[in-house]
N, C-alpha and C. Protein backbone atom coordinates (compact mmCIF):
# COMPACT_ATOMS: atom_id res chain seq x y z
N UNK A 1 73.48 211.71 103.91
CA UNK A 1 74.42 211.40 102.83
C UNK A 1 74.59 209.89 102.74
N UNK A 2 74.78 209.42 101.89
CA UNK A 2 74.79 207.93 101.39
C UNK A 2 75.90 207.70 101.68
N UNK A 3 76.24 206.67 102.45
CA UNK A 3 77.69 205.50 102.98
C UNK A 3 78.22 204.34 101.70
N UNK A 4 76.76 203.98 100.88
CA UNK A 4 77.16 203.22 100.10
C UNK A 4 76.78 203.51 98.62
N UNK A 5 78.33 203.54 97.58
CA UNK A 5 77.43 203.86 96.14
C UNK A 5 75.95 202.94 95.67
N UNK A 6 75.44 204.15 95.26
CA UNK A 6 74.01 203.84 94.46
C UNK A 6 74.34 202.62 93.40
N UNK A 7 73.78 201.55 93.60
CA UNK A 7 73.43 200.55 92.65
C UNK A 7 72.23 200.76 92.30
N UNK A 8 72.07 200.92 91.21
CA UNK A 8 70.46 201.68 90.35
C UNK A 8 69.45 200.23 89.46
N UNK A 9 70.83 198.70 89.71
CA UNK A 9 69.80 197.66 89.52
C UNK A 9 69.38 197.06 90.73
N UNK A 10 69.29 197.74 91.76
CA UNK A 10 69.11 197.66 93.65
C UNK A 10 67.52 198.40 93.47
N UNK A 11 66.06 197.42 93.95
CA UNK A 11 65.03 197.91 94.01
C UNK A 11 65.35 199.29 95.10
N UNK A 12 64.81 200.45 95.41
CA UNK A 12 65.52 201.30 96.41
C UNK A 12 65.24 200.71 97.69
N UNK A 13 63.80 199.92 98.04
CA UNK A 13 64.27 199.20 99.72
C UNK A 13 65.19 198.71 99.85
N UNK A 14 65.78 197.90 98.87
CA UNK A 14 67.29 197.29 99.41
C UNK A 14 68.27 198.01 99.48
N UNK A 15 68.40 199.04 98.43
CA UNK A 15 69.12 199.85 98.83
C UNK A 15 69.49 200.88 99.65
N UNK A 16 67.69 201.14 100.44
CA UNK A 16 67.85 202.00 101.76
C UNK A 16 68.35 201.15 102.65
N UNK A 17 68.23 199.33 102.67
CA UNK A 17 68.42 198.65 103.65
C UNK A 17 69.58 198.70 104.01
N UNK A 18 70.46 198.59 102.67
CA UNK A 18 72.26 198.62 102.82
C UNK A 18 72.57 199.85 103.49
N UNK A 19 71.97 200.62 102.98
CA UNK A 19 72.46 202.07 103.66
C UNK A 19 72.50 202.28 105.11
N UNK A 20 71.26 201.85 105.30
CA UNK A 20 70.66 202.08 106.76
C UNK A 20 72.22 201.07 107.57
N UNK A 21 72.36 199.34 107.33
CA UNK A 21 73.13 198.58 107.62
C UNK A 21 74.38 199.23 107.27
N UNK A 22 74.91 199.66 107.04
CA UNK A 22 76.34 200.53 106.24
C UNK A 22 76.65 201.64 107.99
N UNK A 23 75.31 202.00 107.96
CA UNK A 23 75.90 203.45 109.43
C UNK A 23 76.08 202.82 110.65
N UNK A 24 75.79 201.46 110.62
CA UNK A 24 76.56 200.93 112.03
C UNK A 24 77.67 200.55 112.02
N UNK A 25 78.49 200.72 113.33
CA UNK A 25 79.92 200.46 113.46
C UNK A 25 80.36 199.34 112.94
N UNK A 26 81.44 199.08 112.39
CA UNK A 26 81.74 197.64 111.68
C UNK A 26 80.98 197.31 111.12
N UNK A 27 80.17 197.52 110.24
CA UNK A 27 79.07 197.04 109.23
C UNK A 27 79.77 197.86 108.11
N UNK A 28 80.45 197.12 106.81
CA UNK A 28 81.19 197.64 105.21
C UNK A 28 80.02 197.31 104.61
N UNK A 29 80.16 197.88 103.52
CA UNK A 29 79.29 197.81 102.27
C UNK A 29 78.71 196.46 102.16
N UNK A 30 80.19 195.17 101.83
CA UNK A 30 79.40 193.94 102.01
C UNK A 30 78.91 193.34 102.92
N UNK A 31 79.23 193.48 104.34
CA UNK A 31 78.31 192.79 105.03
C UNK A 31 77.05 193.46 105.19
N UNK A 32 76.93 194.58 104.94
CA UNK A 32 75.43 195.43 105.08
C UNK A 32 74.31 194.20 103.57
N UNK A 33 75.22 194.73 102.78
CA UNK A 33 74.48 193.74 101.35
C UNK A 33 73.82 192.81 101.96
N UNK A 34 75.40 191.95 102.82
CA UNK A 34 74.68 190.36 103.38
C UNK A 34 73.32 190.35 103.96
N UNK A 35 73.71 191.48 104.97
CA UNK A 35 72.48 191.56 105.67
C UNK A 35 70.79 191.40 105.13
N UNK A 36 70.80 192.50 104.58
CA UNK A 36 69.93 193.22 103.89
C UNK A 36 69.22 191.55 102.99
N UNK A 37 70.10 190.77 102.54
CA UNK A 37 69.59 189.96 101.76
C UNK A 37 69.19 188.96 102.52
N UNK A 38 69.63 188.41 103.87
CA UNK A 38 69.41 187.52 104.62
C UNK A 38 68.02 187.96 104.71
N UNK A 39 67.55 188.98 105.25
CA UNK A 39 66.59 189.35 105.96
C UNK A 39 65.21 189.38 104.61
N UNK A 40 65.96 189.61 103.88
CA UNK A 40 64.68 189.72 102.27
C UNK A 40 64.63 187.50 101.99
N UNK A 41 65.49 186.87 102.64
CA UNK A 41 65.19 185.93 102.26
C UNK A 41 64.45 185.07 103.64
N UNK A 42 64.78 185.44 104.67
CA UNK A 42 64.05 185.19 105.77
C UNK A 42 62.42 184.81 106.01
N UNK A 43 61.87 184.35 106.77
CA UNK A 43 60.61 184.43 106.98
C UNK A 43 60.35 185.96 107.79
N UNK A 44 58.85 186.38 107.49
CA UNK A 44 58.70 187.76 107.52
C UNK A 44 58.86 187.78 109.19
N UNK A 45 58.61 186.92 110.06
CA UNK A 45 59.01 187.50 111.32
C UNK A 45 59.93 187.77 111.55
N UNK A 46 60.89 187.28 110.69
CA UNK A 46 62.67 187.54 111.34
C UNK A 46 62.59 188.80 111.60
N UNK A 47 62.03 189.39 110.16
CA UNK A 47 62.18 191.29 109.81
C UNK A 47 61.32 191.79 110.53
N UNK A 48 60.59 191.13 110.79
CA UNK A 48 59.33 192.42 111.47
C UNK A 48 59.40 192.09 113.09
N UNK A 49 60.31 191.23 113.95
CA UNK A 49 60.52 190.93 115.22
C UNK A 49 61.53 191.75 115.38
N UNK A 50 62.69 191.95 114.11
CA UNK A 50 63.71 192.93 114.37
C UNK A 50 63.15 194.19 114.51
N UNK A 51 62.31 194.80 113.49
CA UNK A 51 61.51 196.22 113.34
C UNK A 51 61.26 196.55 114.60
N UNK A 52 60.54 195.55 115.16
CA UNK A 52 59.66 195.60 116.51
C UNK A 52 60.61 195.98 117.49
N UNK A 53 61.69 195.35 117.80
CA UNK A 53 62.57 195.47 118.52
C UNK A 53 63.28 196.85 118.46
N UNK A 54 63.60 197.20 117.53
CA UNK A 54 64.16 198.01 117.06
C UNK A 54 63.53 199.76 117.89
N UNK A 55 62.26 199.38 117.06
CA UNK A 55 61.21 200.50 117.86
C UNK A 55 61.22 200.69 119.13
N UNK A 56 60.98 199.09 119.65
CA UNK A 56 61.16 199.17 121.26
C UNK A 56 62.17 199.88 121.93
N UNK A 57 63.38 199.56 121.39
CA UNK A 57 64.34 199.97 121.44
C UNK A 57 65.03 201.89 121.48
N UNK A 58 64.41 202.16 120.87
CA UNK A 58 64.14 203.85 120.57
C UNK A 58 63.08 204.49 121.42
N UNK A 59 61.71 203.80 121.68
CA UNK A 59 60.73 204.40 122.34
C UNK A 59 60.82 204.30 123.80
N UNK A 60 61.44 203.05 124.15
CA UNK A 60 60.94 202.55 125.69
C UNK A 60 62.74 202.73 126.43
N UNK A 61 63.72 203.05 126.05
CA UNK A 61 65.12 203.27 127.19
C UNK A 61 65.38 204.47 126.66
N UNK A 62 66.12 205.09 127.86
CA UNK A 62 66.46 206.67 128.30
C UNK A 62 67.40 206.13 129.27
N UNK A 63 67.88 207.66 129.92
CA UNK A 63 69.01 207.57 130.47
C UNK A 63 68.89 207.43 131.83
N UNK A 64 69.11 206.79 132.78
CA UNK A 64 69.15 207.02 134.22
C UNK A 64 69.46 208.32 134.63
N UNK A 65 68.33 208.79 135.50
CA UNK A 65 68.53 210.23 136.00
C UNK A 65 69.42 210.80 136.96
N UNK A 66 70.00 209.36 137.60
CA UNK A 66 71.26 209.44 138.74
C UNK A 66 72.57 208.97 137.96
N UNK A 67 72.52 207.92 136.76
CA UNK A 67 74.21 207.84 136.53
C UNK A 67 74.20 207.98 134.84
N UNK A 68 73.14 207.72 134.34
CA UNK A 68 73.38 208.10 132.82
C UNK A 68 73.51 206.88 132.17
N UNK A 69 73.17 205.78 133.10
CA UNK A 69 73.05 204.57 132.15
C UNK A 69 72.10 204.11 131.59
N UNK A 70 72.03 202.97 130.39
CA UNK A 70 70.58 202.95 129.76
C UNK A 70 69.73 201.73 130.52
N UNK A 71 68.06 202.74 130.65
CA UNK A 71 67.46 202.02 131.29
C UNK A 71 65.98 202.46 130.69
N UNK A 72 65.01 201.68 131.38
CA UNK A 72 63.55 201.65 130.74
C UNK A 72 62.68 202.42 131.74
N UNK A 73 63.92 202.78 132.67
CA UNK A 73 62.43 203.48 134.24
C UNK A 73 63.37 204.34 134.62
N UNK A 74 62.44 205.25 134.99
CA UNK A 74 63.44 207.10 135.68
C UNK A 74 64.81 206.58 136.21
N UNK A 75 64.81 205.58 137.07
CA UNK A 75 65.99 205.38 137.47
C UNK A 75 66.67 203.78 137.44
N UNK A 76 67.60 203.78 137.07
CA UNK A 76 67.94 201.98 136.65
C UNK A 76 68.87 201.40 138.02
N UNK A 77 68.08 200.23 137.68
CA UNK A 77 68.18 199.04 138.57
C UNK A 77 69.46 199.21 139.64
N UNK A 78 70.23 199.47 139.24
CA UNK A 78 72.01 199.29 139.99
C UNK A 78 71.63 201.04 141.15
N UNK A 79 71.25 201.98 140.64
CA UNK A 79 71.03 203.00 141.82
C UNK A 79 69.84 203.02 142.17
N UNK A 80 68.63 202.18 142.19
CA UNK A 80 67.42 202.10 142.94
C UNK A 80 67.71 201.15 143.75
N UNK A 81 69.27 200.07 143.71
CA UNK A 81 69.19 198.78 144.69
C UNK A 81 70.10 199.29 145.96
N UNK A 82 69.13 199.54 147.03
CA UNK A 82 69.22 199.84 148.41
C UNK A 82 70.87 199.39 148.95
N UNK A 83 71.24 197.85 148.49
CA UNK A 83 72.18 197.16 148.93
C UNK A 83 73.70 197.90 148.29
N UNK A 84 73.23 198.77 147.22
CA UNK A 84 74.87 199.15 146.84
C UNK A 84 75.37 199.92 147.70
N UNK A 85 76.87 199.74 147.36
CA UNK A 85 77.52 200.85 148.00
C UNK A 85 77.75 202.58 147.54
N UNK A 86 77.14 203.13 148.42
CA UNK A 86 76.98 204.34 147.69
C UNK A 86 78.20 205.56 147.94
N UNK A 87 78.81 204.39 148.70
CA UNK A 87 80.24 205.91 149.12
C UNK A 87 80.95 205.90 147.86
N UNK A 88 81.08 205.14 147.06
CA UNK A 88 81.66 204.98 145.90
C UNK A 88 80.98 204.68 144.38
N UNK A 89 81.83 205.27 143.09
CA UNK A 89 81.45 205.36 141.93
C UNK A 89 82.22 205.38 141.18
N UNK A 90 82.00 204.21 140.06
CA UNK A 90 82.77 204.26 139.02
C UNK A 90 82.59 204.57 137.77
N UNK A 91 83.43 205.76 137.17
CA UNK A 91 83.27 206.26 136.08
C UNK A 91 83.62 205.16 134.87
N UNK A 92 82.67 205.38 133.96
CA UNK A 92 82.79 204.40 132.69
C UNK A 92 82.52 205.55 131.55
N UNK A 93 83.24 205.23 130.23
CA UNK A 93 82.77 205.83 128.83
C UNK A 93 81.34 205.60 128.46
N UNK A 94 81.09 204.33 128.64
CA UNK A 94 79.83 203.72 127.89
C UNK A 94 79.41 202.94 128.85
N UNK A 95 78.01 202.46 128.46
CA UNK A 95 77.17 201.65 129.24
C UNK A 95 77.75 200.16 129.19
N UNK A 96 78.36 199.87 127.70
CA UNK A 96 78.94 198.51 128.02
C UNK A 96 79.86 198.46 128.57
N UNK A 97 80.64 199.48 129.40
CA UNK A 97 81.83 199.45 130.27
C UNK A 97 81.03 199.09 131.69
N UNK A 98 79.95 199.54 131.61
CA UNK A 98 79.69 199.44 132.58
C UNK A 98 78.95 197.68 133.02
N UNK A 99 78.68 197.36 131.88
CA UNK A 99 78.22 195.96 131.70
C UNK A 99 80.03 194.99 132.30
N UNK A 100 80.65 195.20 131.81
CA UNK A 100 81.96 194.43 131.93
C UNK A 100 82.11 194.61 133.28
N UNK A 101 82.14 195.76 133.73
CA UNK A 101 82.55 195.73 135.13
C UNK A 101 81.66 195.01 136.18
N UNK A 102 80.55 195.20 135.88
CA UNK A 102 79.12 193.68 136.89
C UNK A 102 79.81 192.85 136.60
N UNK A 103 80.31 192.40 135.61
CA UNK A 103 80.67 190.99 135.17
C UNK A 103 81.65 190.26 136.03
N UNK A 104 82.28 191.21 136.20
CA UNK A 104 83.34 190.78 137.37
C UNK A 104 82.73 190.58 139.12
N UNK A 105 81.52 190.99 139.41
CA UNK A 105 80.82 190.80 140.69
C UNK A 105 81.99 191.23 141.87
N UNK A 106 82.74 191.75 141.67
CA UNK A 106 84.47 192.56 142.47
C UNK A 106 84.08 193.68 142.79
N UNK A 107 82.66 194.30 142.58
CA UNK A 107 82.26 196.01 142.62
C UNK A 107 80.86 196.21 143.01
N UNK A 108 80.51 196.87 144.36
CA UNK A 108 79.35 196.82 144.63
C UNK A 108 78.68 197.68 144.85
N UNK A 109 79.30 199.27 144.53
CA UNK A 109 79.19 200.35 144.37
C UNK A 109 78.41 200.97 143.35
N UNK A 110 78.50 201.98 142.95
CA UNK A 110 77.48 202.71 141.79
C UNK A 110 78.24 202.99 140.88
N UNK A 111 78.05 203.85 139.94
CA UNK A 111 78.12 204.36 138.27
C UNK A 111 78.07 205.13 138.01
N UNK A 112 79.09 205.91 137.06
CA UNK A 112 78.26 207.49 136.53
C UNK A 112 78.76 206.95 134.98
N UNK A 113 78.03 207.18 133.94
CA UNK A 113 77.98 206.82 132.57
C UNK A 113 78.76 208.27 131.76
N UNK A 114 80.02 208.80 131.29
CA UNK A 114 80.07 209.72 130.63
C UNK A 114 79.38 209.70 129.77
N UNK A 115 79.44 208.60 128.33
CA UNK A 115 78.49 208.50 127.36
C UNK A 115 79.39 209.16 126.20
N UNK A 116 81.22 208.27 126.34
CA UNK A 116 82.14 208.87 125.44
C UNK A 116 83.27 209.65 126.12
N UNK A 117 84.08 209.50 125.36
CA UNK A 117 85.35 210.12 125.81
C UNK A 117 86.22 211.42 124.84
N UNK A 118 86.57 212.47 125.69
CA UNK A 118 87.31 213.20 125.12
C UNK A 118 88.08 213.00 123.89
N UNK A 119 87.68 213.98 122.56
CA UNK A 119 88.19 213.40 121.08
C UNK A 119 88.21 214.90 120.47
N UNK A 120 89.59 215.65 120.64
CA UNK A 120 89.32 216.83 119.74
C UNK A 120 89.50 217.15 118.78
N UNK A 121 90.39 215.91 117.71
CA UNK A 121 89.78 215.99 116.33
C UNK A 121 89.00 215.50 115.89
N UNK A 122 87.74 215.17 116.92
CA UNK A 122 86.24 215.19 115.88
C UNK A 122 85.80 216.12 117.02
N UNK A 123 86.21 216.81 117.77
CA UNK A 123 85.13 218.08 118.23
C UNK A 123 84.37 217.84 119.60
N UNK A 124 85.09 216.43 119.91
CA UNK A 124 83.81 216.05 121.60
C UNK A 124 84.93 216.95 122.83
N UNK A 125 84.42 217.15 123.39
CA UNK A 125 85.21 218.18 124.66
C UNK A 125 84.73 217.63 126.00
N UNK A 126 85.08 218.39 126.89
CA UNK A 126 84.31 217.91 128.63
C UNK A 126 82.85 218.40 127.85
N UNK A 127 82.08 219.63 127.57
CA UNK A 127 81.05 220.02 127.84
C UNK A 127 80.43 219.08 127.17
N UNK A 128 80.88 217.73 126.32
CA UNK A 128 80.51 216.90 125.64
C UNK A 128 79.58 215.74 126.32
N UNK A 129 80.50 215.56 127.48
CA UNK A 129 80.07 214.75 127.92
C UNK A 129 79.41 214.81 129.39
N UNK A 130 79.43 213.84 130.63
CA UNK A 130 78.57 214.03 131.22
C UNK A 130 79.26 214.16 132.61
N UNK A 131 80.16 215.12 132.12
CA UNK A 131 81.69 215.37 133.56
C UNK A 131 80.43 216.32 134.54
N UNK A 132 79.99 217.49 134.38
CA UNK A 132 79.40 218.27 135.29
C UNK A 132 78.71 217.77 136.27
N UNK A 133 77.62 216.75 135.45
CA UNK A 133 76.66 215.99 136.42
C UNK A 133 77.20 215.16 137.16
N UNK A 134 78.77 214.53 136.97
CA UNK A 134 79.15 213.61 138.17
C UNK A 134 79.52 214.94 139.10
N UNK A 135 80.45 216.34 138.59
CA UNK A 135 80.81 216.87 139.91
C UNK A 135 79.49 217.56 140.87
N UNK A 136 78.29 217.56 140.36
CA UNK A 136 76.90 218.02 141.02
C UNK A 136 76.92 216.63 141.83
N UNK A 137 77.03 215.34 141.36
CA UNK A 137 76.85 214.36 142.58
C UNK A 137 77.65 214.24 143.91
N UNK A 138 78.80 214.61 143.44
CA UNK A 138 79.52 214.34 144.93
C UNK A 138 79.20 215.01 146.08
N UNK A 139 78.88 216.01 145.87
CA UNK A 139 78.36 216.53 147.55
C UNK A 139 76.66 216.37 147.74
N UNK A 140 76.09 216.29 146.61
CA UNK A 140 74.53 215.55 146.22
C UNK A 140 74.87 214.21 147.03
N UNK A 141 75.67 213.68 147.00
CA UNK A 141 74.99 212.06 147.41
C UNK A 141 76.23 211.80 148.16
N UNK A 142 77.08 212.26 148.93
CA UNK A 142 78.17 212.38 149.91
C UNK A 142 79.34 211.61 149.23
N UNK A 143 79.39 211.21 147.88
CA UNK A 143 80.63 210.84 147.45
C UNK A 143 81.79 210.43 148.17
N UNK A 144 82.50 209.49 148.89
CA UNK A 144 83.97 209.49 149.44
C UNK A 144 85.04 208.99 148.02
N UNK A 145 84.40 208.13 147.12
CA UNK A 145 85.89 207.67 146.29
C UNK A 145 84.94 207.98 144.85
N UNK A 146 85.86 208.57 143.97
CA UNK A 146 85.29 208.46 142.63
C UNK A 146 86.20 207.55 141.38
N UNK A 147 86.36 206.16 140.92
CA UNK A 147 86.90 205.36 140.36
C UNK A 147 87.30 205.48 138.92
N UNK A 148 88.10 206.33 138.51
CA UNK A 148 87.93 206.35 136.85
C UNK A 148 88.46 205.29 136.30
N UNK A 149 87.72 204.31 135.65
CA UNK A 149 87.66 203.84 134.77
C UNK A 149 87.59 203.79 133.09
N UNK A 150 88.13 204.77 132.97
CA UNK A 150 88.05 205.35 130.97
C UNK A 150 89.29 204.23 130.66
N UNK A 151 88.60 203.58 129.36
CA UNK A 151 89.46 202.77 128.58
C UNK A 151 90.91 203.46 128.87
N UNK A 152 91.91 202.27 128.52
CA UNK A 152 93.37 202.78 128.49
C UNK A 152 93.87 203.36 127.24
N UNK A 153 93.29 204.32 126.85
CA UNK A 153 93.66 204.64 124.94
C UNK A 153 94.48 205.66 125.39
N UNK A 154 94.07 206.52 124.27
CA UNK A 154 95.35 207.97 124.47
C UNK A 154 93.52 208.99 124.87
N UNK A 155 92.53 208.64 123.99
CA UNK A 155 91.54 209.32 124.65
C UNK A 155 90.82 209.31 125.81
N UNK A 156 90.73 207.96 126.17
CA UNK A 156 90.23 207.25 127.67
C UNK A 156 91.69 208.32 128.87
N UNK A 157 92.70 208.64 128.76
CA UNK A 157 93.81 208.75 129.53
C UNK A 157 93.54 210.34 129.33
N UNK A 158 92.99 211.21 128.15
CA UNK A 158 92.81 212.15 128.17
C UNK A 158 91.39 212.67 129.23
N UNK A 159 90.58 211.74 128.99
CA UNK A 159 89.09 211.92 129.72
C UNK A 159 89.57 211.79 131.73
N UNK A 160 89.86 210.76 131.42
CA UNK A 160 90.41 210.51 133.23
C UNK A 160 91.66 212.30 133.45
N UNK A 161 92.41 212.42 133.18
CA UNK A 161 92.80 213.82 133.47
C UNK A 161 91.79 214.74 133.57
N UNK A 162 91.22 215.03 132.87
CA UNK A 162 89.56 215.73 132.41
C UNK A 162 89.21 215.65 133.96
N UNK A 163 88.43 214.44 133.79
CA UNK A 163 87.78 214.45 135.10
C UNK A 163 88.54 214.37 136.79
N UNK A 164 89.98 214.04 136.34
CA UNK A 164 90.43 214.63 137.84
C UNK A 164 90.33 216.30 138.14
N UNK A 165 90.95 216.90 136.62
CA UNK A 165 90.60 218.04 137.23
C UNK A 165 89.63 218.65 137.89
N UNK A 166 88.33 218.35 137.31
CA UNK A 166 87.17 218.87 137.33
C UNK A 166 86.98 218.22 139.14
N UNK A 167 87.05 217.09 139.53
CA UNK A 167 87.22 216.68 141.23
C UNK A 167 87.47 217.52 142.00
N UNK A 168 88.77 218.07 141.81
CA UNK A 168 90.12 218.17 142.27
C UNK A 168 89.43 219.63 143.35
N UNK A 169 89.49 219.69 144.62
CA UNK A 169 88.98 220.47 145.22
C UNK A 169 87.79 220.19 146.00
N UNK A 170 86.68 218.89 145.76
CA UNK A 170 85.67 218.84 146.26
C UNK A 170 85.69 217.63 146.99
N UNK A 171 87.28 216.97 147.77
CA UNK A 171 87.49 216.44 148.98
C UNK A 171 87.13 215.11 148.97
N UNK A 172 86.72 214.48 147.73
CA UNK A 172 86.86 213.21 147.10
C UNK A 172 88.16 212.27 146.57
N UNK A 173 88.03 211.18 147.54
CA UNK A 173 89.27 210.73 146.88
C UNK A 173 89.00 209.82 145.19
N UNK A 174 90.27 210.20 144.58
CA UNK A 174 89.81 209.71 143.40
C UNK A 174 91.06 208.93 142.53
N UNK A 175 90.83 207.68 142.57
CA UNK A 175 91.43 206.54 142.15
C UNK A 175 91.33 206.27 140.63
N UNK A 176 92.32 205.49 139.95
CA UNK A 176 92.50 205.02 138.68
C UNK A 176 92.89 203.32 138.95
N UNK A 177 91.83 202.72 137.72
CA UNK A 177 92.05 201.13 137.83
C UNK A 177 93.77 201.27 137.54
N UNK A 178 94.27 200.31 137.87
CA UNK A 178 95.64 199.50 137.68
C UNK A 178 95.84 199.32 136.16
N UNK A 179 97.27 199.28 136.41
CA UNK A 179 97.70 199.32 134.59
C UNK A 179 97.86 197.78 133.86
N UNK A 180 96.99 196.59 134.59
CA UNK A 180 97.29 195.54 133.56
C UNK A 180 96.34 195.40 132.88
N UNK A 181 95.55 196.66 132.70
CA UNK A 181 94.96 196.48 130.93
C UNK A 181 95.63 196.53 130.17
N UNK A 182 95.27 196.34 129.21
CA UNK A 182 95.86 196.39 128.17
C UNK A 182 96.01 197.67 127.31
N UNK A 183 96.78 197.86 127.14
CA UNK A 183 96.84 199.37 126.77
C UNK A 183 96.15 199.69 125.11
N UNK A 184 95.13 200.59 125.14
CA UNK A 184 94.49 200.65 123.89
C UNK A 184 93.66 199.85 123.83
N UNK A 185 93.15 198.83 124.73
CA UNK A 185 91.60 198.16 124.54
C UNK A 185 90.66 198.98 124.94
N UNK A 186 89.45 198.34 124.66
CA UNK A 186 88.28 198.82 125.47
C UNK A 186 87.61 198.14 126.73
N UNK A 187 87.34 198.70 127.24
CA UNK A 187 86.64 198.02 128.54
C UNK A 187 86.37 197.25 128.68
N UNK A 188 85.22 197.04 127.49
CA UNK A 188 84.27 196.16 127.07
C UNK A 188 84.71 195.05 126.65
N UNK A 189 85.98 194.49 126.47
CA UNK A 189 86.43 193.82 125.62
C UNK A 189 87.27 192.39 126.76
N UNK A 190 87.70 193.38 128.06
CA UNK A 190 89.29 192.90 128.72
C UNK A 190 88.21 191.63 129.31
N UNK A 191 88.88 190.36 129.55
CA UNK A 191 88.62 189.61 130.42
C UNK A 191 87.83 190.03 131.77
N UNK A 192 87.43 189.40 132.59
CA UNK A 192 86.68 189.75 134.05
C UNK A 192 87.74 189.55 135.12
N UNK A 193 89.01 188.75 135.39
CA UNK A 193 89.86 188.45 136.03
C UNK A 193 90.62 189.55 135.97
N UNK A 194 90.92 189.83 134.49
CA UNK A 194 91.94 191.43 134.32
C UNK A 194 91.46 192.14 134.61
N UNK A 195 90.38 192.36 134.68
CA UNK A 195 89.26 193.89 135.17
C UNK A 195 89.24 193.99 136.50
N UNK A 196 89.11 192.66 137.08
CA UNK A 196 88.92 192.22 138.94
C UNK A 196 90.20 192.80 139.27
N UNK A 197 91.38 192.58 139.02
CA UNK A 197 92.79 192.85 139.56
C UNK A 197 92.90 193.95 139.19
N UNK A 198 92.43 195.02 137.88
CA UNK A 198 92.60 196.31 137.57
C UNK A 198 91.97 196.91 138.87
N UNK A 199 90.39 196.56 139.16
CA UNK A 199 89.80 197.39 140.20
C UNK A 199 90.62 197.55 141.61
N UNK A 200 90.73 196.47 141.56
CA UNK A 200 91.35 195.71 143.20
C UNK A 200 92.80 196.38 143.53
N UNK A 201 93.74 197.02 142.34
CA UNK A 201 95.24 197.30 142.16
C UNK A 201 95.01 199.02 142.22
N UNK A 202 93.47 199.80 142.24
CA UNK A 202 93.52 200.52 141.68
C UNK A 202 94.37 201.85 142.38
N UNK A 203 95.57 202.99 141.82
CA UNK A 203 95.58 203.90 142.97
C UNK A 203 95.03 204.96 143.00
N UNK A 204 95.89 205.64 143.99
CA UNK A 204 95.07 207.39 143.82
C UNK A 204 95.56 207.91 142.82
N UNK A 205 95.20 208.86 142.29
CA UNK A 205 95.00 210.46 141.67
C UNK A 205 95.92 211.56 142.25
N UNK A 206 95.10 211.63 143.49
CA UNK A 206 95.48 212.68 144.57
C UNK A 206 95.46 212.50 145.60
């Protein structure tokens, strides 16, 4: 279904272009336009280095087979490196949560990627996401602490309940970062100092 009305004096590549630019997040009608025209006024590598990329992008990353983060080889970099700490794991929504939290170099442990958070008026649930495969890890890979980290929203706060329950019984202790996030940001977003003192403050669960 089309995001943006049909302009019929729009050759249709440009107008698939807007369209296509229109279904990414924060991309409106006009900045998709912008887009679309930058790139028609560009030299042809701009467009065809993006294409390229693009492809790359779709053909060559998949999911890590141990935490669900995106990577280019069966298993990504952070759980093939010998040196982490493996008694511990921190749950993230998304992969760029999980980017923010390296950022802080405060965490030397592993990852499990849900890949989204609990939303039941659009229909995402636990079986949505990737709760089962963390509770198959904990006695898989001797688990002692499991870290939830889900944004501070009203859905991030719904997902972390989620996944205590689903713990709750399999002798893992399981911690929540500290409350000086900011309430209603995203992960991805908070400073590295606020994130360092969130981890560092974090308590139990249970």
């Amino acid at each position: 279904m089309s995001l943006t009305p049909v302009n019929r004096s729009l050759p249709p590549s440009i107008q698939k272009t807007i369209e296509a630019f229109s279904r990414l997040p924060g991309i409106g009608p006009k900045s998709a336009s912008r887009l679309a025209y930058y790139l028609l006024r560009s030299p042809d590598e701009v467009a065809l280095s993006l294409a390229a990329a693009l492809t790359d992008l779709k053909q060559n990353t998949r999911f890590c087979s141990i935490c669900f983060n995106i990577t280019e080889q069966p298993i990504c970099a952070i759980c093939a490196d010998e040196r982490r700490d493996r008694d511990k794991v921190v749950v993230v929504e998304e992969p760029l949560d999980l980017v923010a939290m390296e950022r802080t170099r405060a965490y030397n442990g592993r990852y499990h990627v849900l890949h989204g958070a609990i939303r039941p008026v659009e229909g995402i649930g636990p079986d949505d996401l990737k709760i089962r495969e963390l509770v198959a890890r904990i006695p898989a890979e001797g688990i002692l602490e499991v870290i939830i980290a889900t944004n501070p929203s009203t859905e991030g706060e719904a997902t972390a309940f989620t996944v205590q329950r689903y713990l709750e019984g399999l002798g893992v202790r399981i911690t929540r970062l500290a409350r000086g996030l900011p309430t209603g940001s995203d992960l991805e977003y908070v400073d590295s100092l606020t994130l360092t003192r969130a981890l560092q403050g974090r308590y139990d669960l249970s």
